[in-house]
C-alpha atoms as a PDB file:
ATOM      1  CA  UNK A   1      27.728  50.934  45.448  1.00  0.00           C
ATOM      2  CA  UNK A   2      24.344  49.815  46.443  1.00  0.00           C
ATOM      3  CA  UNK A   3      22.670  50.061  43.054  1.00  0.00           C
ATOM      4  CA  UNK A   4      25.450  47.998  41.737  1.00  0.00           C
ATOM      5  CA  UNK A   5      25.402  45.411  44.600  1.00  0.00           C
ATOM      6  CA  UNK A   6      21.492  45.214  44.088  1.00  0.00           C
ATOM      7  CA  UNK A   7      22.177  43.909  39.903  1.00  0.00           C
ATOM      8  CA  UNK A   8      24.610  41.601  41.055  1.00  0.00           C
ATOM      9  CA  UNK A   9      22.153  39.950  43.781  1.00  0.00           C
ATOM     10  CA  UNK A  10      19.801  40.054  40.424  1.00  0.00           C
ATOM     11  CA  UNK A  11      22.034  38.708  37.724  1.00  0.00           C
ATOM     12  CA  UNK A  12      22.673  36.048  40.797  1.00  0.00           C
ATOM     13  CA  UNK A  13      19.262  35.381  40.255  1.00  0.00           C
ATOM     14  CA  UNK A  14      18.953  35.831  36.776  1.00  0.00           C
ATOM     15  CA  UNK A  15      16.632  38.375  37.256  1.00  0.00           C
ATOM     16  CA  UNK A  16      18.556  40.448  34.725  1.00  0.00           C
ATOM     17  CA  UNK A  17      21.433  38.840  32.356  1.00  0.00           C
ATOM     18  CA  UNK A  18      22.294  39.323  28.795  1.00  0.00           C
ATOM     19  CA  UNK A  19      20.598  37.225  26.079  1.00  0.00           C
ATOM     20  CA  UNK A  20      20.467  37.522  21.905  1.00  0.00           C
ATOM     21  CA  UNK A  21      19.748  40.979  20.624  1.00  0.00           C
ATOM     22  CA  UNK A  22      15.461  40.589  19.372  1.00  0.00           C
ATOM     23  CA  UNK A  23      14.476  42.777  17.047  1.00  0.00           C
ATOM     24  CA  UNK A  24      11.134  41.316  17.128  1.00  0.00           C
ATOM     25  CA  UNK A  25      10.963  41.959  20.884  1.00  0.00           C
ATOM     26  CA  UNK A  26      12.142  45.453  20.382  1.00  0.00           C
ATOM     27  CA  UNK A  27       9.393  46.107  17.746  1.00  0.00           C
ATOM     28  CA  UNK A  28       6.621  44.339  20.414  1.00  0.00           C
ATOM     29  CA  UNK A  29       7.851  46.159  23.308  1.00  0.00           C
ATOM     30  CA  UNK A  30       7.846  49.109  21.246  1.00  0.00           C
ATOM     31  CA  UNK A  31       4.492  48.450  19.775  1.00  0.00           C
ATOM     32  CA  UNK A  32       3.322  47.906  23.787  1.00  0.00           C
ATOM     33  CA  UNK A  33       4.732  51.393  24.679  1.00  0.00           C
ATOM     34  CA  UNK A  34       2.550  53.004  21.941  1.00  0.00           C
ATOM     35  CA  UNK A  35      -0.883  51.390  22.936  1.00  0.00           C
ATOM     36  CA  UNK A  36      -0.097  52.728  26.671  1.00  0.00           C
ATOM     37  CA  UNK A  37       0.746  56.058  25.611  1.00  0.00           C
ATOM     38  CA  UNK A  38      -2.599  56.259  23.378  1.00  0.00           C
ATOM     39  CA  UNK A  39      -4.589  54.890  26.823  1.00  0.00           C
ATOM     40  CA  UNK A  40      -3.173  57.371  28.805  1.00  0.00           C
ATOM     41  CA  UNK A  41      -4.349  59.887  26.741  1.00  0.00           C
ATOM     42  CA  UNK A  42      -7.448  58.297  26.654  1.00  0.00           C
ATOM     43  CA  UNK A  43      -7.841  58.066  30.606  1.00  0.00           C
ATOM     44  CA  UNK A  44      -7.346  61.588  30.980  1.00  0.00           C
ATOM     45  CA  UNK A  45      -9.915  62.722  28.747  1.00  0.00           C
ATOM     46  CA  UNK A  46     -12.164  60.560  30.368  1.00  0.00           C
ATOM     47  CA  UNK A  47     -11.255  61.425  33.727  1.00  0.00           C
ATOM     48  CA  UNK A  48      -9.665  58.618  34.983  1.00  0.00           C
ATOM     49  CA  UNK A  49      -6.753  60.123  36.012  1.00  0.00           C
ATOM     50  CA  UNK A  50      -5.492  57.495  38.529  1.00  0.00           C
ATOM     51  CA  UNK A  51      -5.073  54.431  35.685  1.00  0.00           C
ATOM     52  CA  UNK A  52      -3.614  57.368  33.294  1.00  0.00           C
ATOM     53  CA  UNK A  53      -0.659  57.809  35.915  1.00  0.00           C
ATOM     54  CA  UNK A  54       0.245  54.200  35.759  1.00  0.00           C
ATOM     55  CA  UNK A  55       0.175  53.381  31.804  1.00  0.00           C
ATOM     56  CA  UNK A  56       2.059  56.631  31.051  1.00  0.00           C
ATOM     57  CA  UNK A  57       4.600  55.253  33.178  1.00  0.00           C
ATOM     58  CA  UNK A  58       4.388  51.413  31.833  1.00  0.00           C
ATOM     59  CA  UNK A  59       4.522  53.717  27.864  1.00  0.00           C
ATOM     60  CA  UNK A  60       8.078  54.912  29.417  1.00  0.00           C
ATOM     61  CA  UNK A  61       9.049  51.297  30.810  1.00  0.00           C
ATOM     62  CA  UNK A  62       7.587  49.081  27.949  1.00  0.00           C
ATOM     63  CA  UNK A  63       9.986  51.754  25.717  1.00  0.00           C
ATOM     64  CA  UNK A  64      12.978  51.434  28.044  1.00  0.00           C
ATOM     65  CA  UNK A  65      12.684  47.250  27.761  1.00  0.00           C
ATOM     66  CA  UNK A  66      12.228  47.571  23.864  1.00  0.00           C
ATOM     67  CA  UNK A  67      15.249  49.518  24.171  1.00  0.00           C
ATOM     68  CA  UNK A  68      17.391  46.340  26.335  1.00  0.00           C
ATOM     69  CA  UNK A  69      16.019  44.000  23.637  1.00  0.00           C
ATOM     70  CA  UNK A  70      17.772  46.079  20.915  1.00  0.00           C
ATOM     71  CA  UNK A  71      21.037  45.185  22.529  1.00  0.00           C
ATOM     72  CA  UNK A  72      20.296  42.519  24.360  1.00  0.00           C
ATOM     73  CA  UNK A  73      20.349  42.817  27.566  1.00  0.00           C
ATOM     74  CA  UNK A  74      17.145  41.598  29.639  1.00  0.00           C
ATOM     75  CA  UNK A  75      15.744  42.813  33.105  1.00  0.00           C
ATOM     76  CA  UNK A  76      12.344  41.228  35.395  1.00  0.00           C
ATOM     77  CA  UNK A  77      12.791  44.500  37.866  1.00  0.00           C
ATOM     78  CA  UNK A  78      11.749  47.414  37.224  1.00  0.00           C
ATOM     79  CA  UNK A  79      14.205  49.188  39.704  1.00  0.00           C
ATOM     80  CA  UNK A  80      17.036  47.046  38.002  1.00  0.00           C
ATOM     81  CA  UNK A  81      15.718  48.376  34.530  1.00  0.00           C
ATOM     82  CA  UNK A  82      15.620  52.259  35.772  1.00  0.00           C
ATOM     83  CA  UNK A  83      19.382  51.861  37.252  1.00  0.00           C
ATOM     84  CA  UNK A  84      20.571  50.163  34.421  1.00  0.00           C
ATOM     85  CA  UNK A  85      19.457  52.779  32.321  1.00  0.00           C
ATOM     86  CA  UNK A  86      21.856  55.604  33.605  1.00  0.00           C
ATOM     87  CA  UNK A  87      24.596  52.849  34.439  1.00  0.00           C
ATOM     88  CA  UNK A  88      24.644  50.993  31.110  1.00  0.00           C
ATOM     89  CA  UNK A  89      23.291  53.372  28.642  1.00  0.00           C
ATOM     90  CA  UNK A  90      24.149  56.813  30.627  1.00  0.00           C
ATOM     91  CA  UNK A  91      21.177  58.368  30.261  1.00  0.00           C
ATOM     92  CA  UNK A  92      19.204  60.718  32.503  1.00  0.00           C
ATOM     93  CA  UNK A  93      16.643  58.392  34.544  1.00  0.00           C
ATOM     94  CA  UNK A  94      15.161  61.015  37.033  1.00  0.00           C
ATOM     95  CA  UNK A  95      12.062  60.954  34.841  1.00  0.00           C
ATOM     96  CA  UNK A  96      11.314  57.868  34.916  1.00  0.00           C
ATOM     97  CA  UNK A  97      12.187  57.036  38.352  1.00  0.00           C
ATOM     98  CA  UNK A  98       9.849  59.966  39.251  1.00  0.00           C
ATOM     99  CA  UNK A  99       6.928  58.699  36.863  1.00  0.00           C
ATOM    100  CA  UNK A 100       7.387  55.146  38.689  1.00  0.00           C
ATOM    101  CA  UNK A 101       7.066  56.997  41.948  1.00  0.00           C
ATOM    102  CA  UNK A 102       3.876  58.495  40.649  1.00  0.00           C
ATOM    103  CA  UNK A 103       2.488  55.425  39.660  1.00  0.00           C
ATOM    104  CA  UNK A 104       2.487  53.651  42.873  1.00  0.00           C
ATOM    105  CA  UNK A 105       1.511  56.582  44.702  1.00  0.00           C
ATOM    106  CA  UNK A 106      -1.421  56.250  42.471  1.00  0.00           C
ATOM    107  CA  UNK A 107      -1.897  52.965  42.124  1.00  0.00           C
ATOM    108  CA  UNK A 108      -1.497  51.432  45.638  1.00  0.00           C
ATOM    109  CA  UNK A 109      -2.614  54.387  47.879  1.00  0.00           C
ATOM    110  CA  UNK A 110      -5.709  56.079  48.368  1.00  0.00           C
ATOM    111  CA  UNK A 111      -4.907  59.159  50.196  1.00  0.00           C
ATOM    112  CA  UNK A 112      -3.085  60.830  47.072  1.00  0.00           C
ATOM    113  CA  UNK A 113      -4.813  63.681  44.701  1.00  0.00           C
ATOM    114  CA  UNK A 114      -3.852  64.235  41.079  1.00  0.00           C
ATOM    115  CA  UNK A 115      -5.257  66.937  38.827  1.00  0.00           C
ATOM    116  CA  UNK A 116      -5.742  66.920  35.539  1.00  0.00           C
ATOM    117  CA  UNK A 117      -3.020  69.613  34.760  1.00  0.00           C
ATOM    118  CA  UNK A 118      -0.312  66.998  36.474  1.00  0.00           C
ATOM    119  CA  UNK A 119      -1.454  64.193  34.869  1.00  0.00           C
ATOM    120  CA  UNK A 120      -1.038  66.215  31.178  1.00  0.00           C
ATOM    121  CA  UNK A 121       1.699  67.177  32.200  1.00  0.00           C
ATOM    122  CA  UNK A 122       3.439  63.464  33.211  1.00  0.00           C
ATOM    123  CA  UNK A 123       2.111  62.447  29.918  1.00  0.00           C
ATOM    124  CA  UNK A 124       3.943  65.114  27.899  1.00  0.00           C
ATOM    125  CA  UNK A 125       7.177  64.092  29.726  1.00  0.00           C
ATOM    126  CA  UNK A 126       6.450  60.691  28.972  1.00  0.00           C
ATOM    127  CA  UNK A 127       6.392  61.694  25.485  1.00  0.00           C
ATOM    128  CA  UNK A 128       9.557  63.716  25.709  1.00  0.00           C
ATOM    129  CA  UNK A 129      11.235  60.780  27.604  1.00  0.00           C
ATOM    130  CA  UNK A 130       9.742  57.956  24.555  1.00  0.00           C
ATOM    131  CA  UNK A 131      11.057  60.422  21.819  1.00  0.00           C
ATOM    132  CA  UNK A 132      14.524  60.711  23.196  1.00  0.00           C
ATOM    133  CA  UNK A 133      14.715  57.122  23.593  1.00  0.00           C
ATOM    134  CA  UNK A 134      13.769  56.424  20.130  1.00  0.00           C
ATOM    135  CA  UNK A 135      16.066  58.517  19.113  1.00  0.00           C
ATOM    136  CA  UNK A 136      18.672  57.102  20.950  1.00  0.00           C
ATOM    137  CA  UNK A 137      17.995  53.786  19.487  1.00  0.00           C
ATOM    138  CA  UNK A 138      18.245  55.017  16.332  1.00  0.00           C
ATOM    139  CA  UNK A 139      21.608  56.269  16.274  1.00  0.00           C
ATOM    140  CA  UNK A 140      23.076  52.780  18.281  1.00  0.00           C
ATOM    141  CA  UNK A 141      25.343  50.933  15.807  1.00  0.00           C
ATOM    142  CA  UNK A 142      26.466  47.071  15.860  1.00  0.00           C
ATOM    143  CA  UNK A 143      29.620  48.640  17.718  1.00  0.00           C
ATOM    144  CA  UNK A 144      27.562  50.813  20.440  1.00  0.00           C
ATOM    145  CA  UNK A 145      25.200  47.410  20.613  1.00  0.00           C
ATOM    146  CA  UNK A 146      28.668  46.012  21.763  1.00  0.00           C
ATOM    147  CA  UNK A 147      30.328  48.345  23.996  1.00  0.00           C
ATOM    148  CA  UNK A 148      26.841  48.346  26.079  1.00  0.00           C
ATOM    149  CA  UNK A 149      27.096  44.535  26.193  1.00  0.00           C
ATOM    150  CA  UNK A 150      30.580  45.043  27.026  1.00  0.00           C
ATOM    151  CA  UNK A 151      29.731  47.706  29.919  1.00  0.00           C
ATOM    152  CA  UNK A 152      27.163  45.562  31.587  1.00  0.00           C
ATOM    153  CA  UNK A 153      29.642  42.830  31.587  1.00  0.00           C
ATOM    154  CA  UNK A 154      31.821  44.402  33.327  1.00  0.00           C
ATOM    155  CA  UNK A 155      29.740  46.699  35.735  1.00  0.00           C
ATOM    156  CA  UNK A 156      28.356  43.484  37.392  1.00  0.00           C
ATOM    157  CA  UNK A 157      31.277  40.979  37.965  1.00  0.00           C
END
């Protein structure tokens, strides 16, 4: 019940609320996700492994909000966004919820290590994790568009 009391404080705050479907922000978001993914991979090969971590998790969240766009729903949190994710859409978040973890373990401390190996490895997932989502966007219909609008509706009042 926590999750769910933590989106209504943000809907409160209109931190997250539904707006117009955007195709065009879909397609930018989507377009963002891509250009992260393609830096990540160029990090690593460079060896900066650190600034890898965090844009192959912003590829995964830049995917995920290109995803909310497509049925319009919007979110300025990116714990909101990850919870939402199971919640609305049901889908498996532990991936991205880890990668986020990763991230600011990364990007905010000092006294972490990463290896090259890990950091492949996190960007393979985050490819895994960006295919399944396209995917997933693929198959919605007008009607699934709906019955997530519907679901978010109703999970937060």
């Amino acid at each position: 019940m926590g999750d769910i009391n933590f989106l209504i404080k943000l809907k409160k705050e209109k931190k997250i609320s539904l707006v117009e479907p955007s195709d065009e922000l879909r397609k930018s978001y989507l377009q963002k996700s891509e250009s992260n993914l393609i830096s990540a991979k160029l990090l690593l090969k460079n060896g900066r492994l650190e600034e890898s971590v965090s844009l192959a998790y912003y590829s995964m969240y830049n995917i995920l909000i290109s995803l909310f766009f497509k049925t319009g729903i919007k979110s300025e949190n990116h714990s909101a966004t990850l919870i939402l994710l199971k919640e609305i859409y049901g889908l498996d978040n532990s991936f991205i919820l880890f990668a986020k973890k990763e991230r600011i373990d990364k990007q905010y401390y000092v006294d972490f290590s990463v290896t090259k190996e890990e950091v492949s490895d996190l960007i393979k997932q985050a490819e895994e994790f960006n295919a399944s989502l396209l995917d997933f966007v693929s198959k919605l219909t007008n009607e699934g568009i709906k019955m997530h609008r519907t679901k978010f509706i109703s999970l937060l009042n």
